[in-house]
Each structure stands twice: as structure tokens, then as C-alpha cells.
C-alpha atoms as a PDB file:
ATOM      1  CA  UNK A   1      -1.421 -51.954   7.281  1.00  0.00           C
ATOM      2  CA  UNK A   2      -3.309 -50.980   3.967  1.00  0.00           C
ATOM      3  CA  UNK A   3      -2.308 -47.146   4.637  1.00  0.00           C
ATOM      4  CA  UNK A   4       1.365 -47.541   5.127  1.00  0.00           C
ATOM      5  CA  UNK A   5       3.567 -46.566   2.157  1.00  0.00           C
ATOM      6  CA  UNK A   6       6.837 -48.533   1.709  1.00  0.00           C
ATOM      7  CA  UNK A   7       9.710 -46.624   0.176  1.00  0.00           C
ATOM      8  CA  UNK A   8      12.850 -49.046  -1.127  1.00  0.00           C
ATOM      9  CA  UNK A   9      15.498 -48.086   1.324  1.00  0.00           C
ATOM     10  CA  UNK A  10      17.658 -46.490  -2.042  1.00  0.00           C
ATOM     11  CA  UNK A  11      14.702 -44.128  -2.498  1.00  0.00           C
ATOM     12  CA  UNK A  12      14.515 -42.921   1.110  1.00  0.00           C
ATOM     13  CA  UNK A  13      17.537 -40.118   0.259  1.00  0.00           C
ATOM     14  CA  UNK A  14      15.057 -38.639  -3.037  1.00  0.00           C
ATOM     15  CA  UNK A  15      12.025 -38.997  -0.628  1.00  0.00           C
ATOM     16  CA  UNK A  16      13.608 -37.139   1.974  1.00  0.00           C
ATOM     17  CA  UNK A  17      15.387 -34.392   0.012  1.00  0.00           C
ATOM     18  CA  UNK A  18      12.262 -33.408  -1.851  1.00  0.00           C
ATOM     19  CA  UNK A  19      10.513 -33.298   0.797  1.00  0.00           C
ATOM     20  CA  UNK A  20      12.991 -30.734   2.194  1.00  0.00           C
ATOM     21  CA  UNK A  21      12.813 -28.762  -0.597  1.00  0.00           C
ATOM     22  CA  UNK A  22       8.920 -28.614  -0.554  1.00  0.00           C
ATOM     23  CA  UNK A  23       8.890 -27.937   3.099  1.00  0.00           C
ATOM     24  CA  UNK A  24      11.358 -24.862   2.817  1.00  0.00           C
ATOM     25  CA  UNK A  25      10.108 -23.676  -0.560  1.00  0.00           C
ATOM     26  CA  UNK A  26       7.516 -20.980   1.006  1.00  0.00           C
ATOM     27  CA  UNK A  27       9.811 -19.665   2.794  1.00  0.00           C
ATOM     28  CA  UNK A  28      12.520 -19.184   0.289  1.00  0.00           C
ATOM     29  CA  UNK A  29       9.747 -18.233  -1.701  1.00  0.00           C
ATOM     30  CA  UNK A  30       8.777 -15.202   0.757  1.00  0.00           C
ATOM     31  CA  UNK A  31      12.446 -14.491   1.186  1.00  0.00           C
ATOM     32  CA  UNK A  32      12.689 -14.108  -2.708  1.00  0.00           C
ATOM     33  CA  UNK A  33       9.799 -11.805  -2.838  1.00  0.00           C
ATOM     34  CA  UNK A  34      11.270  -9.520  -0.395  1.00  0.00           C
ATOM     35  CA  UNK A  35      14.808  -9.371  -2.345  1.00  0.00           C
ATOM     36  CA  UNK A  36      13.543  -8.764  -5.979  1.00  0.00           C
ATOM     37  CA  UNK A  37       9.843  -7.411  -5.169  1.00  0.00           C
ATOM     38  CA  UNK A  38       8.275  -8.900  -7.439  1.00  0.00           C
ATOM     39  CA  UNK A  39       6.414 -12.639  -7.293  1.00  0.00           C
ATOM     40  CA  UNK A  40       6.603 -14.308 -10.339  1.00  0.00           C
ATOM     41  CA  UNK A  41      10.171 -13.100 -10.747  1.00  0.00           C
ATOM     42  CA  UNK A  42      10.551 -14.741  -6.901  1.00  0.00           C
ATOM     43  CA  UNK A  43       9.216 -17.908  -8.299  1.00  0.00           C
ATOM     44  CA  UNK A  44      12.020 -17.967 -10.754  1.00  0.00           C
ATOM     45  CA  UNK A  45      15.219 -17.077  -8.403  1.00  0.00           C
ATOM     46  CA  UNK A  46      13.693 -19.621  -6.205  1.00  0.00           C
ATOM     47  CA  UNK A  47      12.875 -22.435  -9.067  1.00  0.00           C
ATOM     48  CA  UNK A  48      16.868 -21.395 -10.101  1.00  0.00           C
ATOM     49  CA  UNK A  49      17.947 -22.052  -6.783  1.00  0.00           C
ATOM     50  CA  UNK A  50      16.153 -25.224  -6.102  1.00  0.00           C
ATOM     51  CA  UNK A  51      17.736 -26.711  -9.571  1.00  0.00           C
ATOM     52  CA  UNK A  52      21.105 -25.188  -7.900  1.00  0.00           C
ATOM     53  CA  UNK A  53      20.067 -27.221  -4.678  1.00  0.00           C
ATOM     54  CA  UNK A  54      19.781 -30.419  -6.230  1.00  0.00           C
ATOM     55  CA  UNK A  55      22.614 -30.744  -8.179  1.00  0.00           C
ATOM     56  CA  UNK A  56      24.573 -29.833  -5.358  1.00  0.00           C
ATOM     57  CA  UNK A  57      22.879 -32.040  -2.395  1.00  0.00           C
ATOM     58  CA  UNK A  58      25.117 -34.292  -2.192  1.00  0.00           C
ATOM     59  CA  UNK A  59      28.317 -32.147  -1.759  1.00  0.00           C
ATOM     60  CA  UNK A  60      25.649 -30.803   1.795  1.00  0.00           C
ATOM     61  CA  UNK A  61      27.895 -32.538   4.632  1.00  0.00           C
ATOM     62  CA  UNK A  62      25.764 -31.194   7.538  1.00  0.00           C
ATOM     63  CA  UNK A  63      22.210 -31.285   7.535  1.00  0.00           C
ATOM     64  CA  UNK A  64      21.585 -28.683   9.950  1.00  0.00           C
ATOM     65  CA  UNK A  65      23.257 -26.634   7.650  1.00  0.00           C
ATOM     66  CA  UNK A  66      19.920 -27.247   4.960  1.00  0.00           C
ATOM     67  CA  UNK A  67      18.262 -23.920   5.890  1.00  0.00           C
ATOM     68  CA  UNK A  68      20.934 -21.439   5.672  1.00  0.00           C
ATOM     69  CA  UNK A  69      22.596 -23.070   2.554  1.00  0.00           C
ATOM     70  CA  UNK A  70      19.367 -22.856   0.833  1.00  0.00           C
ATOM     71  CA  UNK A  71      18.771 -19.337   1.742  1.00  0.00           C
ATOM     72  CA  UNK A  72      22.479 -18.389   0.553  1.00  0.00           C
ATOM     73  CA  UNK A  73      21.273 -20.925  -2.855  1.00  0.00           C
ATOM     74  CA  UNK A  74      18.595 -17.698  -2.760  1.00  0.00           C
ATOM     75  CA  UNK A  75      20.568 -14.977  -2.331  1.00  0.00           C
ATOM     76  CA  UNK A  76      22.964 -15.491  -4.132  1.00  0.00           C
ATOM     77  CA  UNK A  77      20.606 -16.244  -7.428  1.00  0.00           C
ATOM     78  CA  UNK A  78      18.564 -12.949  -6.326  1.00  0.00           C
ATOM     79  CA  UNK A  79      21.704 -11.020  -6.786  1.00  0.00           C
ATOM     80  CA  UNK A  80      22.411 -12.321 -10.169  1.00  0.00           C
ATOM     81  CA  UNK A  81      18.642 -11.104 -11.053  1.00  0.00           C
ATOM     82  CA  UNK A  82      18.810  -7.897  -9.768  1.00  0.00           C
ATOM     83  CA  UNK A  83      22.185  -6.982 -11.187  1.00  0.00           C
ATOM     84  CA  UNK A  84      20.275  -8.918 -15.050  1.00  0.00           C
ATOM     85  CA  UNK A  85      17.087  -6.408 -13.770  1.00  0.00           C
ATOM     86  CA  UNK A  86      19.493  -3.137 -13.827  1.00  0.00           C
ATOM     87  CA  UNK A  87      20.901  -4.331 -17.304  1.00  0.00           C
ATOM     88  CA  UNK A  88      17.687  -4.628 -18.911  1.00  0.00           C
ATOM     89  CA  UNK A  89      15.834  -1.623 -17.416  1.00  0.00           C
ATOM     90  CA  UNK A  90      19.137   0.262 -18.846  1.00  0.00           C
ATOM     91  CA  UNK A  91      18.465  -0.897 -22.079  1.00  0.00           C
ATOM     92  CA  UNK A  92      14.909  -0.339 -21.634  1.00  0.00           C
ATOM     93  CA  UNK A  93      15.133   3.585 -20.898  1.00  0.00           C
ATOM     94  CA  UNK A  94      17.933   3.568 -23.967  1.00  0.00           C
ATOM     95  CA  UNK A  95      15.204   2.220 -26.205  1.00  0.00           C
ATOM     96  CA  UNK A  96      12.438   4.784 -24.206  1.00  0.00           C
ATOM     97  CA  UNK A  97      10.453   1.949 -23.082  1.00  0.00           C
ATOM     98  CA  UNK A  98       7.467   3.459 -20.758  1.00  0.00           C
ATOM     99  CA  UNK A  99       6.717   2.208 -17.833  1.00  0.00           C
ATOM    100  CA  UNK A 100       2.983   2.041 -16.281  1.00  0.00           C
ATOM    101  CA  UNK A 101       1.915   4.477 -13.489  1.00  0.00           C
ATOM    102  CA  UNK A 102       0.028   3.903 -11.152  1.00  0.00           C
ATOM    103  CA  UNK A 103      -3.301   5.938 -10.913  1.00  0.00           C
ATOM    104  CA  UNK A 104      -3.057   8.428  -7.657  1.00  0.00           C
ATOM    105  CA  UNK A 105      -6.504   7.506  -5.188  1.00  0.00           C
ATOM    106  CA  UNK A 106      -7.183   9.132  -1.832  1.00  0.00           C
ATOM    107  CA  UNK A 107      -7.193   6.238   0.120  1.00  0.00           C
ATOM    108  CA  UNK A 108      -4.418   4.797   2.503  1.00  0.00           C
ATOM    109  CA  UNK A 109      -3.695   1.044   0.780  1.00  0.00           C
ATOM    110  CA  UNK A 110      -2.935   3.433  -2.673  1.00  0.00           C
ATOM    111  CA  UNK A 111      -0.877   5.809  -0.735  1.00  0.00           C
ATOM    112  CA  UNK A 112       0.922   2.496   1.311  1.00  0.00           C
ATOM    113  CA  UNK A 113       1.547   0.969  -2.187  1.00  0.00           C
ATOM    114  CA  UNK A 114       3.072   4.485  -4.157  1.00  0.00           C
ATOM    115  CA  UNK A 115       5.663   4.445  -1.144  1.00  0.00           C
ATOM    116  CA  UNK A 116       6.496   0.972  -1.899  1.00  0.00           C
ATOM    117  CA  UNK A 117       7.009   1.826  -5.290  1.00  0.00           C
ATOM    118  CA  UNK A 118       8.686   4.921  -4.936  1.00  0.00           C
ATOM    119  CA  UNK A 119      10.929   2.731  -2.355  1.00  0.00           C
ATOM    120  CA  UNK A 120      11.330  -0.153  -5.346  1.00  0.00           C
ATOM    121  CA  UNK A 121      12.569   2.420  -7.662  1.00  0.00           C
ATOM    122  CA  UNK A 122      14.996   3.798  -4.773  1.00  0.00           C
ATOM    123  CA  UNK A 123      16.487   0.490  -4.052  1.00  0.00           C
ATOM    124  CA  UNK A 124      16.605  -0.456  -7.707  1.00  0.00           C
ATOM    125  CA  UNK A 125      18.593   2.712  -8.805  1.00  0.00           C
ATOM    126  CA  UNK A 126      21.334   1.758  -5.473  1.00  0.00           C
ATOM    127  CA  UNK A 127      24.427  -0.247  -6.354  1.00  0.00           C
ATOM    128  CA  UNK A 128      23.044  -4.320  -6.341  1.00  0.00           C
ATOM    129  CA  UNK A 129      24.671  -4.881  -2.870  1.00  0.00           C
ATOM    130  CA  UNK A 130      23.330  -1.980  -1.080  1.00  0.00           C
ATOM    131  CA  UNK A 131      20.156  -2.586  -2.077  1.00  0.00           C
ATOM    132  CA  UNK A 132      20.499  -6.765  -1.473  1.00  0.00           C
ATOM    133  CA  UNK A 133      21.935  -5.651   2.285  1.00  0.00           C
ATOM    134  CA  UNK A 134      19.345  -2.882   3.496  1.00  0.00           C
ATOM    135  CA  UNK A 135      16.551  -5.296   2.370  1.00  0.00           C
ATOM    136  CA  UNK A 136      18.333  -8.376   4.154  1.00  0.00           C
ATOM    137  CA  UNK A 137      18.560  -6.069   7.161  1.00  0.00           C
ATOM    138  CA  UNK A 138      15.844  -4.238   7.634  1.00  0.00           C
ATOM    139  CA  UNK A 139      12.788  -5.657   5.424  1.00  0.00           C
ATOM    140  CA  UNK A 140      13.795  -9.207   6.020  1.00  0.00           C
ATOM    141  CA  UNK A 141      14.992  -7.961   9.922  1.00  0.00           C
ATOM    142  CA  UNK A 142      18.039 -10.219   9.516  1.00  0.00           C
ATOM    143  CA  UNK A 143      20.891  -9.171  11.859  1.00  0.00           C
ATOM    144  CA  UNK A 144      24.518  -7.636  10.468  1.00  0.00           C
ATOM    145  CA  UNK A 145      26.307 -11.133  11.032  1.00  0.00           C
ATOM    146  CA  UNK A 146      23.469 -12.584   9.214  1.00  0.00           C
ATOM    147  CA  UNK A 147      23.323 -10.367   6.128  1.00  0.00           C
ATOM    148  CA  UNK A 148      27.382 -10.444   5.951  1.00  0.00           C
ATOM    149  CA  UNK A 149      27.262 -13.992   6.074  1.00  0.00           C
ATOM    150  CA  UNK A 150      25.043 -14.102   2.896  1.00  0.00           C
ATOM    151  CA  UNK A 151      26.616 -12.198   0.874  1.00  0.00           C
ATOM    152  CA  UNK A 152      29.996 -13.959   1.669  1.00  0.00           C
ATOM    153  CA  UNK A 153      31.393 -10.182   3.132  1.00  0.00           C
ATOM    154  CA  UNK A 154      32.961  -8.854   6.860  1.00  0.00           C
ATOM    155  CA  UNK A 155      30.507  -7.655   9.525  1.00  0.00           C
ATOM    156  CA  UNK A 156      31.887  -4.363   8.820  1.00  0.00           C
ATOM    157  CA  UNK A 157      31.545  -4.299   5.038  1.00  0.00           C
ATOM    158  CA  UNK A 158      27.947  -5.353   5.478  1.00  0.00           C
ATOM    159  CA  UNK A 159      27.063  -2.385   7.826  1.00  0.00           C
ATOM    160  CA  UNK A 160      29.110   0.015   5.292  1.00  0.00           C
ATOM    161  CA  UNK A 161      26.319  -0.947   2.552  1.00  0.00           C
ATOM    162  CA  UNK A 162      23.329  -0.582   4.866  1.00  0.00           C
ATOM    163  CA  UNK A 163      24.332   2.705   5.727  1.00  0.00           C
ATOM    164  CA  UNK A 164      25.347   3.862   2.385  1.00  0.00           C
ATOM    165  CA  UNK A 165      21.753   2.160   0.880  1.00  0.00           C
ATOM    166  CA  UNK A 166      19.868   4.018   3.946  1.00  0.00           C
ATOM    167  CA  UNK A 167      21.743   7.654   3.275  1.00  0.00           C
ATOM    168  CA  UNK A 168      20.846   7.024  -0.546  1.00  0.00           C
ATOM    169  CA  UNK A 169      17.103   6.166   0.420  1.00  0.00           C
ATOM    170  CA  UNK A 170      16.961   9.135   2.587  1.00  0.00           C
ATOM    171  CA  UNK A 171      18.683  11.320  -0.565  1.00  0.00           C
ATOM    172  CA  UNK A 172      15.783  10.330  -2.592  1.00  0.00           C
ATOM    173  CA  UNK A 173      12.954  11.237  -0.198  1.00  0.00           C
ATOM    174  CA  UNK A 174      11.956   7.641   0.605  1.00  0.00           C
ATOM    175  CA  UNK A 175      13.530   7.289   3.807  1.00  0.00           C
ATOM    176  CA  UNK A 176      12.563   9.701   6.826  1.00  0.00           C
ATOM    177  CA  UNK A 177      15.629  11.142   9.203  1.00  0.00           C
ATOM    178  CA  UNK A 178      14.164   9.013  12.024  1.00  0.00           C
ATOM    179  CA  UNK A 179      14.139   5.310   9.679  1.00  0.00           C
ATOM    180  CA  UNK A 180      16.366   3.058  10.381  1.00  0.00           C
END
């Protein structure tokens, strides 16, 4: 058995939790991008939330619970950096910082990514949890239970700041009448 790796039987716990956390980092890492648009800044919430995760593994009394406690780990720091964003970007058009455009071009990917700009700059002028449920909802297609369950609200709260994110989004010309 020259390939077989032995691992002391008081090591199997770190072997096994890090290889958790590498297994489910893409996807938290894809879920992070979708909630703050932006991937190095997803790479942060998620590098956050991992150092979150593992200081708090051992207080994790269910294991099938991993998944969903690491996404909520995610959320939860993707919140905190959107409502740090807001801050900033206030102070930012105090001090008249400009921002880069983006160059107009007649083709479709350039006219695909103004939209998701001009949706960016929607979601980032709604209130943090409006913006944090419509993308939970409908970019990340997770269902009302799912998104209220994240953000530690009722059902009914939850659908409250979809609709009032998707009325705002349809105030500033991103949203069509037919959308969501």
C-alpha cells in the first residue's frame, strides 16, 4: 500500500472539515458573486465567511445542516458588505469621486452588460434587504421560504421586500411590467 495516506485518527476532524470547506467554496463563491456583483469583492465575503466557519465548527451539531449554515455564514457577511458598499459610495459622491463608464458599442454582449449595470446601480441605490431578497429570489431562483430563512425574517416579510425591490426596479426603468 505505497499510495495510501494515513491520517492520525485526531486529525481526521481538520481533514474532513477542510475538505468541506474546499468542496463548498465554489459554490459559496458563485453565490457571493451573485449577492455583491462583483468577484474579487465575492472572494472576500466568502474568505470572511469561511474564517466565520471555522471558528464556529464545532458549535455545527448536525452535519446535514453544513450547506445551508454556510450559505447563511454568506449571506449574512454579504449583507454587512453591501450595507459597508452604500457607506463608502456615499462618501465617495460627497467627495465627487467619478466613476468609469462604460464605452456604448452596437453589439448585443455590450448592450447585455449596460443592463446589468444599469440593474447593479438599481439594486445598489434599494434599501440593503430589498436588494439582498430580489437577488436571493430571482437571480439566485431561491424560493420565498428559502430567502426568509436567510435573512432570519417571516415568509411574508420576505415577499414584502421582493415586491417593494421589483416596484423600485421597475421605477427606475430596469425592470419591464412583464419581469418578475
Amino acid at each position: 500500500m505505497l499510495n495510501s495516506v494515513s491520517v492520525s485518527p485526531a486529525a481526521a476532524p481538520v481533514v474532513s472539515r477542510d475538505a468541506a470547506l474546499t468542496a463548498a467554496r465554489p459554490r459559496l463563491e458563485a453565490l457571493a458573486r451573485r449577492l455583491v456583483w462583483d468577484t474579487e469583492e465575492a472572494r472576500d465575503v466568502v474568505q470572511g465567511a469561511l474564517v466565520d466557519a471555522l471558528s464556529g465548527w464545532e458549535t455545527l451539531r448536525d452535519d446535514a445542516a453544513r450547506e445551508g449554515w454556510l450559505r447563511r455564514i454568506v449571506v449574512n457577511r454579504a449583507f454587512s458588505h453591501l450595507r459597508r458598499r452604500r457607506f463608502w459610495n456615499a462618501v465617495g459622491a460627497v467627495l465627487r469621486v467619478p466613476e468609469e463608464d462604460v464605452a456604448p458599442a452596437p453589439d448585443e454582449v455590450v448592450e447585455k452588460k449596460e443592463h446589468h449595470a444599469r440593474l447593479l446601480a438599481a439594486l445598489e441605490r434599494l434599501p440593503a434587504r430589498q436588494s439582498l431578497a430580489f437577488t436571493l429570489r430571482y437571480l439566485e431562483g431561491w424560493t420565498f421560504e428559502d430567502v426568509a430563512g436567510a435573512m432570519n425574517i417571516d415568509r411574508g416579510t420576505a415577499r414584502v421586500h421582493v415586491q417593494r425591490a421589483v416596484t423600485g426596479l421597475r421605477a427606475a426603468g430596469v425592470l419591464e411590467e412583464e419581469t418578475p
